[in-house]
N, C-alpha and C. Protein backbone atom coordinates (compact mmCIF):
# COMPACT_ATOMS: atom_id res chain seq x y z
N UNK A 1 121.04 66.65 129.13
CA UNK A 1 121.15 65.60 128.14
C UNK A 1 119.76 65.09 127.74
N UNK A 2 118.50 64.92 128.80
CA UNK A 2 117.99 64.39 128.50
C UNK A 2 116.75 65.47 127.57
N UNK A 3 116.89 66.74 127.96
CA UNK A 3 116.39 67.98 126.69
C UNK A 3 116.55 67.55 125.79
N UNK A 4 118.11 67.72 125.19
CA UNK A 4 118.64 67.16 124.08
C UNK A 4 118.24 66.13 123.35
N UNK A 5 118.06 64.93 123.68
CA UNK A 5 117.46 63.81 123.37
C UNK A 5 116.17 63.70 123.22
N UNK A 6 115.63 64.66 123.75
CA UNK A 6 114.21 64.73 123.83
C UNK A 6 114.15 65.62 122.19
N UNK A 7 114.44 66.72 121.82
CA UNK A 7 114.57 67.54 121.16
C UNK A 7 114.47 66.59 119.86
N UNK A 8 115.81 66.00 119.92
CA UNK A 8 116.46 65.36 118.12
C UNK A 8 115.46 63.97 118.15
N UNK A 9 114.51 63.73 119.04
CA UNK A 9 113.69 62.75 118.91
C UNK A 9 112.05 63.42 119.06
N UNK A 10 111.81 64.67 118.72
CA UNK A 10 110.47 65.48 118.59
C UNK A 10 110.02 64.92 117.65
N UNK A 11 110.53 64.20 116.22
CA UNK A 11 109.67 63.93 115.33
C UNK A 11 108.96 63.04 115.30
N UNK A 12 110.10 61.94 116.23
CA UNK A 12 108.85 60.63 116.16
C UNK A 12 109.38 59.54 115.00
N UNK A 13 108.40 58.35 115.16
CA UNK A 13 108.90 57.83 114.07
C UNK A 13 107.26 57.93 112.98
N UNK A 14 106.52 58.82 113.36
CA UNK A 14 105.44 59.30 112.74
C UNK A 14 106.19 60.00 111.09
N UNK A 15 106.60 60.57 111.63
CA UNK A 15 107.75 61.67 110.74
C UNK A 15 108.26 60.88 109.33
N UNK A 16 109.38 60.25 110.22
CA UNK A 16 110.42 59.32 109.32
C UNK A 16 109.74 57.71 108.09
N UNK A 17 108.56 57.83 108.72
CA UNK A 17 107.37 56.84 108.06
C UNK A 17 106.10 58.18 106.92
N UNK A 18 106.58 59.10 107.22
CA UNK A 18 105.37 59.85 106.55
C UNK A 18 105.45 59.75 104.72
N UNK A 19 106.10 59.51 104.15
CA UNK A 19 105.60 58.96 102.26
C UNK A 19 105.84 57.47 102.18
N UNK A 20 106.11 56.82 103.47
CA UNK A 20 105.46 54.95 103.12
C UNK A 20 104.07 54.82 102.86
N UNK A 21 103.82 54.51 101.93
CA UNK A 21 102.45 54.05 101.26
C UNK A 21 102.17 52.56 100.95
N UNK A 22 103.26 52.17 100.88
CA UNK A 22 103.55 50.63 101.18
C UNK A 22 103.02 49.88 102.52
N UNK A 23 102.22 48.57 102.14
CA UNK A 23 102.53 47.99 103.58
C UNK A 23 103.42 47.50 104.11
N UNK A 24 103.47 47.70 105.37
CA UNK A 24 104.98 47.81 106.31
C UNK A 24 104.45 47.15 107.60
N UNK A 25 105.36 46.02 107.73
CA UNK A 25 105.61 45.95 109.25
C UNK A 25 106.32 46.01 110.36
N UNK A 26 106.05 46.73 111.00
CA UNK A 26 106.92 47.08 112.25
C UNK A 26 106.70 46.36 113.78
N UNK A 27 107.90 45.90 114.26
CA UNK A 27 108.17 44.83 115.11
C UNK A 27 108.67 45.65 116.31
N UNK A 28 107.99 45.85 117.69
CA UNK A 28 108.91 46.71 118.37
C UNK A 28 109.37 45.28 119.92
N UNK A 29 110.42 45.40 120.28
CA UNK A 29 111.31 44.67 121.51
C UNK A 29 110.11 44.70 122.42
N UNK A 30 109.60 43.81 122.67
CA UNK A 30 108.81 43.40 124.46
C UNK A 30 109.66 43.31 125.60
N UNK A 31 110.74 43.24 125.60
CA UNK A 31 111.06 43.65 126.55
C UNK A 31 112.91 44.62 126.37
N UNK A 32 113.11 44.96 127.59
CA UNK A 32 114.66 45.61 127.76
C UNK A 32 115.81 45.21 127.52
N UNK A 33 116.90 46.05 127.09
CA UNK A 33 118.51 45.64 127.00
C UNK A 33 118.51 45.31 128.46
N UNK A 34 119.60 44.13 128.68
CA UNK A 34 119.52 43.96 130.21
C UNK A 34 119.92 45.27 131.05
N UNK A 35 119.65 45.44 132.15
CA UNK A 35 120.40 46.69 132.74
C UNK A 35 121.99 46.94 132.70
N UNK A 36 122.36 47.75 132.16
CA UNK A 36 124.04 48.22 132.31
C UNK A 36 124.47 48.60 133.56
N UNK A 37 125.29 48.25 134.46
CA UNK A 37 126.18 48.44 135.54
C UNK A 37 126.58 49.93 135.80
N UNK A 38 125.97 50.55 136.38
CA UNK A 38 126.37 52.23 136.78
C UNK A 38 125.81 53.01 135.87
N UNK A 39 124.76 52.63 135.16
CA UNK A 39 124.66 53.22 134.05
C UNK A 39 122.57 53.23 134.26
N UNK A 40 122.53 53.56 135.28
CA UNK A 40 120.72 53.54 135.47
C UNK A 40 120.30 54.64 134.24
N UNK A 41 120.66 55.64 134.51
CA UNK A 41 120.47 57.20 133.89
C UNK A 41 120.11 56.44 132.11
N UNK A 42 120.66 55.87 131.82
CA UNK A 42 120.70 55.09 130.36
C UNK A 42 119.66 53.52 130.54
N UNK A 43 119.16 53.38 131.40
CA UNK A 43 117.74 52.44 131.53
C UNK A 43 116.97 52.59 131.97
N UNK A 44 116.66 54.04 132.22
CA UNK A 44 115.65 55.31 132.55
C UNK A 44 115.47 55.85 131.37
N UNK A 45 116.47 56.46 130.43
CA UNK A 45 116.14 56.65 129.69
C UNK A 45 115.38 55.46 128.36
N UNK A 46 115.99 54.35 127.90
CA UNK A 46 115.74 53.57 127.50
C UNK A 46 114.30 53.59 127.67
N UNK A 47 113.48 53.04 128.65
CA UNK A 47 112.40 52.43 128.97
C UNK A 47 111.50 53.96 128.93
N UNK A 48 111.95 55.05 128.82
CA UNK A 48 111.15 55.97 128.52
C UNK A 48 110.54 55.84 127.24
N UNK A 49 111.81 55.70 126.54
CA UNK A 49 112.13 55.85 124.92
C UNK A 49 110.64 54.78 124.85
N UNK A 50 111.07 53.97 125.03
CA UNK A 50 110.10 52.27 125.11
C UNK A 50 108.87 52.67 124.75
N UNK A 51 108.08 53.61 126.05
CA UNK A 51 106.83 53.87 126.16
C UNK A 51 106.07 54.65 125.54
N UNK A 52 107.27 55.76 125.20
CA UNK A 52 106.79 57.16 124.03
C UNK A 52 106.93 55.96 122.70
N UNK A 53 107.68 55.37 122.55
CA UNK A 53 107.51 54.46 121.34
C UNK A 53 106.49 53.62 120.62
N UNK A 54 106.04 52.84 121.99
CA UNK A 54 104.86 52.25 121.84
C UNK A 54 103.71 53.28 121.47
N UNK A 55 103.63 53.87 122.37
CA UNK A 55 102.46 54.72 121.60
C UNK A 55 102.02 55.76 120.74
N UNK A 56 103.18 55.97 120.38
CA UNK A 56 103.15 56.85 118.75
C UNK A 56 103.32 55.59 118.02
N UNK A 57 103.68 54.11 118.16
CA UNK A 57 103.32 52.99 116.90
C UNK A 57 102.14 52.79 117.04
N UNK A 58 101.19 52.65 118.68
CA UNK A 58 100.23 51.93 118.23
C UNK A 58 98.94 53.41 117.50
N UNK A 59 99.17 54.37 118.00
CA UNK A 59 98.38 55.38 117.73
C UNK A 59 98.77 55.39 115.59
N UNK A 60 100.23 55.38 115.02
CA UNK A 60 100.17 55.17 114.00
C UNK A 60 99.34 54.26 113.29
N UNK A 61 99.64 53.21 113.81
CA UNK A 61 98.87 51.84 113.43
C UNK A 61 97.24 52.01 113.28
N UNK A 62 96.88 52.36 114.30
CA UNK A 62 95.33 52.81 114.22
C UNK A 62 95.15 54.46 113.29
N UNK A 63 95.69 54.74 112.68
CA UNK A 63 95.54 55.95 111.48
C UNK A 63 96.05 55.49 109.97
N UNK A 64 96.97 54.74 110.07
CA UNK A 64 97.40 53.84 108.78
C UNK A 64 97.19 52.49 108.26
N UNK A 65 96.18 52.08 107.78
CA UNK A 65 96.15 50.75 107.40
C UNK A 65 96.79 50.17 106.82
N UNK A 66 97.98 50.44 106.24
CA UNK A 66 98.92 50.20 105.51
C UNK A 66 99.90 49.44 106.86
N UNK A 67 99.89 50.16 107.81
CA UNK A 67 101.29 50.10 108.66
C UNK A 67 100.82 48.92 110.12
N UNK A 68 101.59 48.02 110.18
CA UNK A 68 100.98 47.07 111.16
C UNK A 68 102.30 46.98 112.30
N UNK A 69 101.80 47.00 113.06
CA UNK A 69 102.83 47.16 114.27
C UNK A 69 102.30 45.71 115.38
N UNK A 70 103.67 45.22 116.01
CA UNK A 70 103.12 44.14 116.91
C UNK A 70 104.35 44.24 117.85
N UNK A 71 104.18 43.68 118.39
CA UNK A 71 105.15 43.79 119.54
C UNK A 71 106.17 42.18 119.84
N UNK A 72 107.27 41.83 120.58
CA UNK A 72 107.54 40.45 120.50
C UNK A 72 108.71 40.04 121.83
N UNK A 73 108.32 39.05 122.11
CA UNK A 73 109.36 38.95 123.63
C UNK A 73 110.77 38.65 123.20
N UNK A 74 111.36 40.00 123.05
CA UNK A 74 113.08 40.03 122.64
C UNK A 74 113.24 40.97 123.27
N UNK A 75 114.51 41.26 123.29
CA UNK A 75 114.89 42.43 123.19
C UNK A 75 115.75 43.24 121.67
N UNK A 76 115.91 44.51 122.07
CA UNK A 76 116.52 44.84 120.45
C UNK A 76 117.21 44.13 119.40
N UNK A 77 118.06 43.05 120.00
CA UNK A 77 118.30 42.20 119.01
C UNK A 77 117.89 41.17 118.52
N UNK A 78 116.41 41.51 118.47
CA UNK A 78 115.38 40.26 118.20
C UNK A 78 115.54 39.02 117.24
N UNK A 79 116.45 39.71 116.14
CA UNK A 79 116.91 38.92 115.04
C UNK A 79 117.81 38.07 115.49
N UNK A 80 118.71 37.82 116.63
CA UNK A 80 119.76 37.04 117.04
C UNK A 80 119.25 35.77 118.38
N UNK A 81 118.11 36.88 119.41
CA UNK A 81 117.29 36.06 120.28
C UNK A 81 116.41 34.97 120.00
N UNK A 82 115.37 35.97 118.51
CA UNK A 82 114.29 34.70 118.63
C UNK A 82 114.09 34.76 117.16
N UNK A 83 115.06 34.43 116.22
CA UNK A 83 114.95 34.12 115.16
C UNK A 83 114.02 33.69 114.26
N UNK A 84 113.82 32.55 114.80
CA UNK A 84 112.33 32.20 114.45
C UNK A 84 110.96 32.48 114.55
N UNK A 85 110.65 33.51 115.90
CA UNK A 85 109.60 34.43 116.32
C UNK A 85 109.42 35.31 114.71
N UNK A 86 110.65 35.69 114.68
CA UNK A 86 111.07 36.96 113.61
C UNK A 86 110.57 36.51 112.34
N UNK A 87 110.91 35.68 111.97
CA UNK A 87 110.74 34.92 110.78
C UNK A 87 109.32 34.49 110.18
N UNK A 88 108.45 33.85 111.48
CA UNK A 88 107.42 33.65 111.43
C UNK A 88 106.22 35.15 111.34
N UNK A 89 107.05 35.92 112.22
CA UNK A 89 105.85 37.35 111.71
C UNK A 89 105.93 37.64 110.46
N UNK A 90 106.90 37.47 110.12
CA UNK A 90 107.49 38.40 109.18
C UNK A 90 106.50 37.28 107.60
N UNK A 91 106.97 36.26 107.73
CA UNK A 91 105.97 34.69 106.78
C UNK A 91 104.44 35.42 106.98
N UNK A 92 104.04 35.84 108.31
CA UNK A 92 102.65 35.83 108.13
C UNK A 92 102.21 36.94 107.41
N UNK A 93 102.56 37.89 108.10
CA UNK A 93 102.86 39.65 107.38
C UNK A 93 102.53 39.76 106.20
N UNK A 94 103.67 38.77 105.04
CA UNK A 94 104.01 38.46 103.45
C UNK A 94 102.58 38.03 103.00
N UNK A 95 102.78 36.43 103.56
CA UNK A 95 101.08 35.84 103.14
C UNK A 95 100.13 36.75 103.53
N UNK A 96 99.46 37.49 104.50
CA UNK A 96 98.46 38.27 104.67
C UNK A 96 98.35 39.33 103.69
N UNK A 97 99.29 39.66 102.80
CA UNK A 97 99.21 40.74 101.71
C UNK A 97 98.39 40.79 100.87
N UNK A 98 97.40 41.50 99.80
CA UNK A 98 96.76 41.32 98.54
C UNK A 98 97.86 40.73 97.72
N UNK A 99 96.90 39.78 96.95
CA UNK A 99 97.99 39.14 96.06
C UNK A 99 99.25 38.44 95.84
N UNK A 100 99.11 37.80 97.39
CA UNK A 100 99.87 36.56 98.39
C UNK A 100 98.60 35.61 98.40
N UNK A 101 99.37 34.48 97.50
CA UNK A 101 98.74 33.05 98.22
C UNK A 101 98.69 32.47 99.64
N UNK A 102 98.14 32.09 100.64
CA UNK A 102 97.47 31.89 101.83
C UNK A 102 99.00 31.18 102.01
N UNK A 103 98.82 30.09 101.34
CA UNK A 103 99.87 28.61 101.35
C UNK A 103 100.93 28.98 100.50
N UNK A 104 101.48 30.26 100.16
CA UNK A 104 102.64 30.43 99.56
C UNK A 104 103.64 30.03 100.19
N UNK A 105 104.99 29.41 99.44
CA UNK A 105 106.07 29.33 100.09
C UNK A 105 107.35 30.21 99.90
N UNK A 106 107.27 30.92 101.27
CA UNK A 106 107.95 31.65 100.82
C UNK A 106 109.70 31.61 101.33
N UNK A 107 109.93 30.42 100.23
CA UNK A 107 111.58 30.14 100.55
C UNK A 107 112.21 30.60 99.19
N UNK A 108 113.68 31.07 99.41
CA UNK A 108 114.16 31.73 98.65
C UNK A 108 114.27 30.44 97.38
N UNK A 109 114.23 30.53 95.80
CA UNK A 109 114.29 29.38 95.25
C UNK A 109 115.54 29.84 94.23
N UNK A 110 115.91 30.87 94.45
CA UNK A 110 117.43 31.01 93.70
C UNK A 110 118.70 30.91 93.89
């Protein structure tokens, strides 16, 4: 199984990012799904995934200036944990752009 998985995940997310020319930010989980009950084999794998992850983002990151990667204390469902963590990268990200005001507000006004 874990060949397998290894295999249909050879590309990377190098790959699946290769004609973004856009700036992009990418947010990866600081920490783990909690551990599953009988299920180590799947938080072995996980935390593999984790590490090959991290460093094909940060190695991207340092070849693409376009592409900004950071990391954040959630786990995968970062959007439900720390909402506001999320929100706030994501505010700074926007404003840090060419042709973003510093002090823009960026609330929806429609």
């Amino acid at each position: 199984m874990y060949g397998e998985l290894d295999r249909l995940g050879a590309l990377g997310v190098t790959a699946w990012l290769k004609g973004v020319e856009c700036p992009l930010l990418l947010v990866q989980a600081g920490r783990p799904q909690p551990p599953s009950p009988a299920m180590e084999w799947f938080d072995d794998l996980s935390a593999r995934f984790a590490r090959g992850l991290s460093a094909e983002l940060a190695e991207l990151s340092r070849n693409r200036p376009t592409i900004t990667v950071t990391q954040i204390d959630a786990s995968h469902p970062m959007v439900l944990e720390a909402p506001e963590a999320v929100a706030a990268l994501i505010a700074r990200f926007v404003r840090s752009l060419p042709g973003t005001s510093a002090g823009a507000d960026l609330r929806r006004t429609d």
